[in-house]
C-alpha atoms as a PDB file:
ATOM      1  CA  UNK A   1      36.989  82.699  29.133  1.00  0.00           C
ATOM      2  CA  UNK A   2      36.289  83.183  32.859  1.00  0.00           C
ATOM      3  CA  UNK A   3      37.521  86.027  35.194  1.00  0.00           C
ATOM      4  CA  UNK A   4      40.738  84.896  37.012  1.00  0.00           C
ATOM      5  CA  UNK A   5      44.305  85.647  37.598  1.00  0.00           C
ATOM      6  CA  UNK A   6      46.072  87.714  35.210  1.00  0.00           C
ATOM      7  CA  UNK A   7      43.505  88.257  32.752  1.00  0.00           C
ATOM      8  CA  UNK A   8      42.367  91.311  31.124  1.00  0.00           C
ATOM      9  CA  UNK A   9      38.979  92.745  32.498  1.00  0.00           C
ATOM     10  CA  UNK A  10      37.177  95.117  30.019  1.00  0.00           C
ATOM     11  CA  UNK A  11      33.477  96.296  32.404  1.00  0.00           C
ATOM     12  CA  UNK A  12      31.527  98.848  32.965  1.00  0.00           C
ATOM     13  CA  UNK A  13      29.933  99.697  35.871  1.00  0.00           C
ATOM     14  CA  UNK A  14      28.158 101.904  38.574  1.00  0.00           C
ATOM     15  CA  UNK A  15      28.376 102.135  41.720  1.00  0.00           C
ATOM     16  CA  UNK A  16      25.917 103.859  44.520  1.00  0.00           C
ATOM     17  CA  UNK A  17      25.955 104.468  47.946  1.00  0.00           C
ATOM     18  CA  UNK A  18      23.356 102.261  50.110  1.00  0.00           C
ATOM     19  CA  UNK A  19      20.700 104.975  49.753  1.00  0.00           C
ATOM     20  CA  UNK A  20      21.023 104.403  45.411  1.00  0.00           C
ATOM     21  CA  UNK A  21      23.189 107.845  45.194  1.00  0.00           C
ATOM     22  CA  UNK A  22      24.854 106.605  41.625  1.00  0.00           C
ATOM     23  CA  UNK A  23      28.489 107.881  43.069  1.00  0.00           C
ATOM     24  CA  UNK A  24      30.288 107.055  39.200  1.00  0.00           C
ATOM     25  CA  UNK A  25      29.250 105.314  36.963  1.00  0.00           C
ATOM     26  CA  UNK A  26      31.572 104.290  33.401  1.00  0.00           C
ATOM     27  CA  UNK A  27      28.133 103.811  31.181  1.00  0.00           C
ATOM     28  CA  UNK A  28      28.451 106.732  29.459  1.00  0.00           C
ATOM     29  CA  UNK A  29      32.303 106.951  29.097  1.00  0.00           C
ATOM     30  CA  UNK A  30      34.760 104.737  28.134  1.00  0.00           C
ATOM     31  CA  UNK A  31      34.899 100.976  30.045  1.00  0.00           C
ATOM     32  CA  UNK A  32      37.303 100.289  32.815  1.00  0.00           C
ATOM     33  CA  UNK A  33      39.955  97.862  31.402  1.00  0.00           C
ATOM     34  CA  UNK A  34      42.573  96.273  33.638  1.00  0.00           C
ATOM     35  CA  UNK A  35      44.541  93.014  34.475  1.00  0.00           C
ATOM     36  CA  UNK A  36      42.594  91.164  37.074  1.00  0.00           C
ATOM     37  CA  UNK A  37      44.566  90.474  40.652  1.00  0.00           C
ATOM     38  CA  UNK A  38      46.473  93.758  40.343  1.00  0.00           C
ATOM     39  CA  UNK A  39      44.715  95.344  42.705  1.00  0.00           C
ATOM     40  CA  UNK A  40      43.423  98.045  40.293  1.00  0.00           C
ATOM     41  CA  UNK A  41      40.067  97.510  41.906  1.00  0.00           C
ATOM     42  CA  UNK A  42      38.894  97.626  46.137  1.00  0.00           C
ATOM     43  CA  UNK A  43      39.572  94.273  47.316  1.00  0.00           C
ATOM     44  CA  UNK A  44      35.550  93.223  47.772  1.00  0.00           C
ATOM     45  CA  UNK A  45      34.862  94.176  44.057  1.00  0.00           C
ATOM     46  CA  UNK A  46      37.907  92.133  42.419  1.00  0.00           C
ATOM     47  CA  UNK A  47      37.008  89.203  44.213  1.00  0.00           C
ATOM     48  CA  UNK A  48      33.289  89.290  42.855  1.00  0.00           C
ATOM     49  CA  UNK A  49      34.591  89.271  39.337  1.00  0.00           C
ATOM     50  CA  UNK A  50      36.408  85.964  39.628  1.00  0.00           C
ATOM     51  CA  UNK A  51      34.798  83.301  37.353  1.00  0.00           C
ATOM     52  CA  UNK A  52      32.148  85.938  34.948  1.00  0.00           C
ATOM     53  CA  UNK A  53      32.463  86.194  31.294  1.00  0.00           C
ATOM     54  CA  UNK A  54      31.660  88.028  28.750  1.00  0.00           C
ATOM     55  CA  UNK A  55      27.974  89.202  28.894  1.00  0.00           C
ATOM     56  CA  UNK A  56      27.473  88.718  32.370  1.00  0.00           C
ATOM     57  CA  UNK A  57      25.953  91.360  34.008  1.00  0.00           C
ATOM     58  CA  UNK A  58      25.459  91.406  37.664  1.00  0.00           C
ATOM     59  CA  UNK A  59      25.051  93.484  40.908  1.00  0.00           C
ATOM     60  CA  UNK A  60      27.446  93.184  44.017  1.00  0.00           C
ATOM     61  CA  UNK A  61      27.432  94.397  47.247  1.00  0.00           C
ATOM     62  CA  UNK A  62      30.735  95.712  48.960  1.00  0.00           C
ATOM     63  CA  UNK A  63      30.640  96.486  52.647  1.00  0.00           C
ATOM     64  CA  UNK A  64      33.013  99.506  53.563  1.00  0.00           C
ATOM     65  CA  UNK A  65      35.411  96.895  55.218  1.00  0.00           C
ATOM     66  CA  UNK A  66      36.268  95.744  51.547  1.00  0.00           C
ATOM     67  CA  UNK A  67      36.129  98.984  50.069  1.00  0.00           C
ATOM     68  CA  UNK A  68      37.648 101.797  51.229  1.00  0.00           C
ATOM     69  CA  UNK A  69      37.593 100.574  54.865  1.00  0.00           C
ATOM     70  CA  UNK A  70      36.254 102.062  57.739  1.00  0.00           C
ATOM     71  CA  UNK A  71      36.657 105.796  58.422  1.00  0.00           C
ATOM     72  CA  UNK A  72      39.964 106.416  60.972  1.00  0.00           C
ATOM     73  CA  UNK A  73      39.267 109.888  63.364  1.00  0.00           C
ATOM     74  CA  UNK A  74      43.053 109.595  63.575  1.00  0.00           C
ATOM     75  CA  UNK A  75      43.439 110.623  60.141  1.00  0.00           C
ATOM     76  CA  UNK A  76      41.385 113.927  60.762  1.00  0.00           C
ATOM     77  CA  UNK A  77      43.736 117.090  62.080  1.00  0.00           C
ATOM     78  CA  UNK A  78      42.962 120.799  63.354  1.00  0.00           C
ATOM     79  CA  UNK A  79      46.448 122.175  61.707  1.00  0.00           C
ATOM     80  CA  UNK A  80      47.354 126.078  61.882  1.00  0.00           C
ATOM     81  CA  UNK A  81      46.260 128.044  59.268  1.00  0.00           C
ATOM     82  CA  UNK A  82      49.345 129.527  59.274  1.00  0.00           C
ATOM     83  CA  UNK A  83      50.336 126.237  57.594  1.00  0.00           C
ATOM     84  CA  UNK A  84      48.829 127.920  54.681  1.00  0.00           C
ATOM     85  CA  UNK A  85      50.194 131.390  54.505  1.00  0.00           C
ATOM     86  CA  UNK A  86      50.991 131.059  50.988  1.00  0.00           C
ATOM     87  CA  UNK A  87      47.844 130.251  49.031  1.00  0.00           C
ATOM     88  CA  UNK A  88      43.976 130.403  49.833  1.00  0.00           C
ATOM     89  CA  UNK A  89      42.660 127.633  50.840  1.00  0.00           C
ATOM     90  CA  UNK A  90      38.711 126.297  50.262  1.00  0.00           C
ATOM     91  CA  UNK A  91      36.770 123.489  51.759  1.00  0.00           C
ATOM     92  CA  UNK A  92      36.878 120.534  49.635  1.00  0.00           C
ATOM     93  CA  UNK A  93      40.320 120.960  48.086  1.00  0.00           C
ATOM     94  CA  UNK A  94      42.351 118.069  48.010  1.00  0.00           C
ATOM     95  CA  UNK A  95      46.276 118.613  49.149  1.00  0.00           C
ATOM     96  CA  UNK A  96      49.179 116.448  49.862  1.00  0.00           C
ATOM     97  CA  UNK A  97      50.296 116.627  53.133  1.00  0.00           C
ATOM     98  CA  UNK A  98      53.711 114.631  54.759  1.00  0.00           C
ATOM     99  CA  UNK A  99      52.958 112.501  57.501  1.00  0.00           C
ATOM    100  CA  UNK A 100      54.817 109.442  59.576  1.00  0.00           C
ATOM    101  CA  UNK A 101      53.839 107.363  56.807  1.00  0.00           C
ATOM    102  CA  UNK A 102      54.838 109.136  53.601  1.00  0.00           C
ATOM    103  CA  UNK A 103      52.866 111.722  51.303  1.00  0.00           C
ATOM    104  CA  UNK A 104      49.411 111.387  51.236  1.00  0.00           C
ATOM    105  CA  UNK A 105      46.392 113.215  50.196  1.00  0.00           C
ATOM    106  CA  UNK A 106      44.301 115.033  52.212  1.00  0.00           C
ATOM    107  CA  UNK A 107      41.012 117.183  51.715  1.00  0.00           C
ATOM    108  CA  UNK A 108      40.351 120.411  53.838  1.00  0.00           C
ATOM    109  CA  UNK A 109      36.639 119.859  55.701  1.00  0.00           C
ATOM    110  CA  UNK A 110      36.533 123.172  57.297  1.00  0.00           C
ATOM    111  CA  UNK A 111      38.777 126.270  57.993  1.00  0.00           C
ATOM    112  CA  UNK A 112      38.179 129.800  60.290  1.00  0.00           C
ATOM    113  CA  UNK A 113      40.696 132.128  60.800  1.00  0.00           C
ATOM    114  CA  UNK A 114      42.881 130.223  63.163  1.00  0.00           C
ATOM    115  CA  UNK A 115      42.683 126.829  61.722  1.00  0.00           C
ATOM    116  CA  UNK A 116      41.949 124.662  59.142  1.00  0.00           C
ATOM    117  CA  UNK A 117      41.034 121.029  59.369  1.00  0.00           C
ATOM    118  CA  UNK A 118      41.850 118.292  57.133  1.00  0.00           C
ATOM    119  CA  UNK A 119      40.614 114.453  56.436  1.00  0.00           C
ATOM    120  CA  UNK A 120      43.339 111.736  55.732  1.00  0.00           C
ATOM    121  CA  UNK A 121      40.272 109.574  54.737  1.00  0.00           C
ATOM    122  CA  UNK A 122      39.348 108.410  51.796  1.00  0.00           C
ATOM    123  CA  UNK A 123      35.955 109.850  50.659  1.00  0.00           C
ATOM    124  CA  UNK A 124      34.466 106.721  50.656  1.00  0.00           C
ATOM    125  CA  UNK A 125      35.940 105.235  53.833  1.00  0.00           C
ATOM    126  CA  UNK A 126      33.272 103.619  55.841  1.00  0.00           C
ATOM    127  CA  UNK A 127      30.496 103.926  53.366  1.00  0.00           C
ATOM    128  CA  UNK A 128      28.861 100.575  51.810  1.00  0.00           C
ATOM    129  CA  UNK A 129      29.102 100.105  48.225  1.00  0.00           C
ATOM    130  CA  UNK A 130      26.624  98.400  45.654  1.00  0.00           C
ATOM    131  CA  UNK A 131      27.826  98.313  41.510  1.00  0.00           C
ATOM    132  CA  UNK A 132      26.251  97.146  38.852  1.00  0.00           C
ATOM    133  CA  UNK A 133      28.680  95.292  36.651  1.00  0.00           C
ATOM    134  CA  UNK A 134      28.572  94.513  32.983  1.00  0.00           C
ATOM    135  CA  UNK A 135      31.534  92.606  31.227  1.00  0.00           C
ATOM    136  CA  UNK A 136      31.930  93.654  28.114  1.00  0.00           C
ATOM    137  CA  UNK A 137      35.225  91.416  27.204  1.00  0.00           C
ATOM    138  CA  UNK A 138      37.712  88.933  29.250  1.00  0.00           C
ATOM    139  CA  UNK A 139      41.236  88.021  27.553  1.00  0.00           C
ATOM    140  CA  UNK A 140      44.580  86.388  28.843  1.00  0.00           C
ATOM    141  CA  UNK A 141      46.850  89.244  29.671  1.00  0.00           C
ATOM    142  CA  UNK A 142      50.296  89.049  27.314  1.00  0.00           C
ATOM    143  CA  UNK A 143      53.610  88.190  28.841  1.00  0.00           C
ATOM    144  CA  UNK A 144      54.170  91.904  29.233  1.00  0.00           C
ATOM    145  CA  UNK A 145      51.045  93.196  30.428  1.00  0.00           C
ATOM    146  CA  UNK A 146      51.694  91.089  33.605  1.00  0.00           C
ATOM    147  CA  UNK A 147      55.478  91.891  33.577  1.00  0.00           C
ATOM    148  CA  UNK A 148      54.475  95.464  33.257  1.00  0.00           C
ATOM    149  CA  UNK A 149      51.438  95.009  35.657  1.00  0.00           C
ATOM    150  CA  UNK A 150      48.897  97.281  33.266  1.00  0.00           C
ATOM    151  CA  UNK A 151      47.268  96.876  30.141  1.00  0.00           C
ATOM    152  CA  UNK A 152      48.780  97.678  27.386  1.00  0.00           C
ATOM    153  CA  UNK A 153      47.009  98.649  23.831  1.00  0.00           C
ATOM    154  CA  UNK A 154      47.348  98.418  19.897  1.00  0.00           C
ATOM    155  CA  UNK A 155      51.211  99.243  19.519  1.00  0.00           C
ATOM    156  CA  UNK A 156      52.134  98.473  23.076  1.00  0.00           C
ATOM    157  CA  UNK A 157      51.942 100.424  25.956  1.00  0.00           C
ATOM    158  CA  UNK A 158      53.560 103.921  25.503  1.00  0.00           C
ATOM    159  CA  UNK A 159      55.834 104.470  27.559  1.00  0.00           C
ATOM    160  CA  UNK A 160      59.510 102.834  27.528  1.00  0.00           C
ATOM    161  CA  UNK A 161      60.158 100.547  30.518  1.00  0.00           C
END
């Protein structure tokens, strides 16, 4: 069975950076398993799958545009550090902030003792992506898989709907 619309993907892959820094990788965990054209996956990597099978294995480059997209200055703000009276805050920490637009994560990129700034970004916004895809397994989803928009496994899906 080939890759297509509402069918369940079971890969693994890794995926670098253009200068080969592996950035994850599933090989030595479990495989990634999900319904294809649920937009599980970036949008340049979902549309490479379409028409494998089982066994393929296969290497595809995703420019940033197709990724994560392109890294937005907008999205990176000098904020108070009063803002953060109540806990300590360290570069790299990941927070959710509310903005025009809803909740949305943030990670703090630097902080002195009057501010601290944080990145709206994705970490991987504007950086080219190449993975190395295996698929291990491609089935029709079920009726309720689709209706539920994940995969479900032995016994169903646990969770009540």
């Amino acid at each position: 069975m080939k890759i297509a619309q509402n069918t369940v993907v079971t890969m693994h892959y890794a995926v670098k950076d253009k200068e080969d820094n592996l950035i994850d990788s599933s090989y030595d965990n479990d495989p990634l398993v999900f319904i294809q054209g649920s937009k599980f996956l970036i949008e340049g990597l979902e549309n490479a799958l379409n028409d494998h099978e089982k066994g393929d294995t296969f290497e595809v480059a995703v420019d940033a545009e197709n990724a994560y997209g392109p890294r937005m200055d907008g999205l990176v703000q000098r904020v108070g550090s009063e803002m953060f009276a109540d806990f300590e805050v360290e570069i790299g920490m990941q927070l959710r902030a509310s903005t025009d637009n809803g909740e949305q994560t943030v990670i703090v990129v630097d902080k002195d003792d009057e501010s601290v700034t944080v990145d709206g970004n994705h970490p991987l916004a504007g950086v080219d992506l190449k993975f190395d895809v295996e698929i291990l397994d491609v089935r029709a989803a079920t009726a309720d898989e689709i209706a539920h928009g994940h995969v479900h496994g032995a016994g169903g899906c646990g969770h009540a709907h």
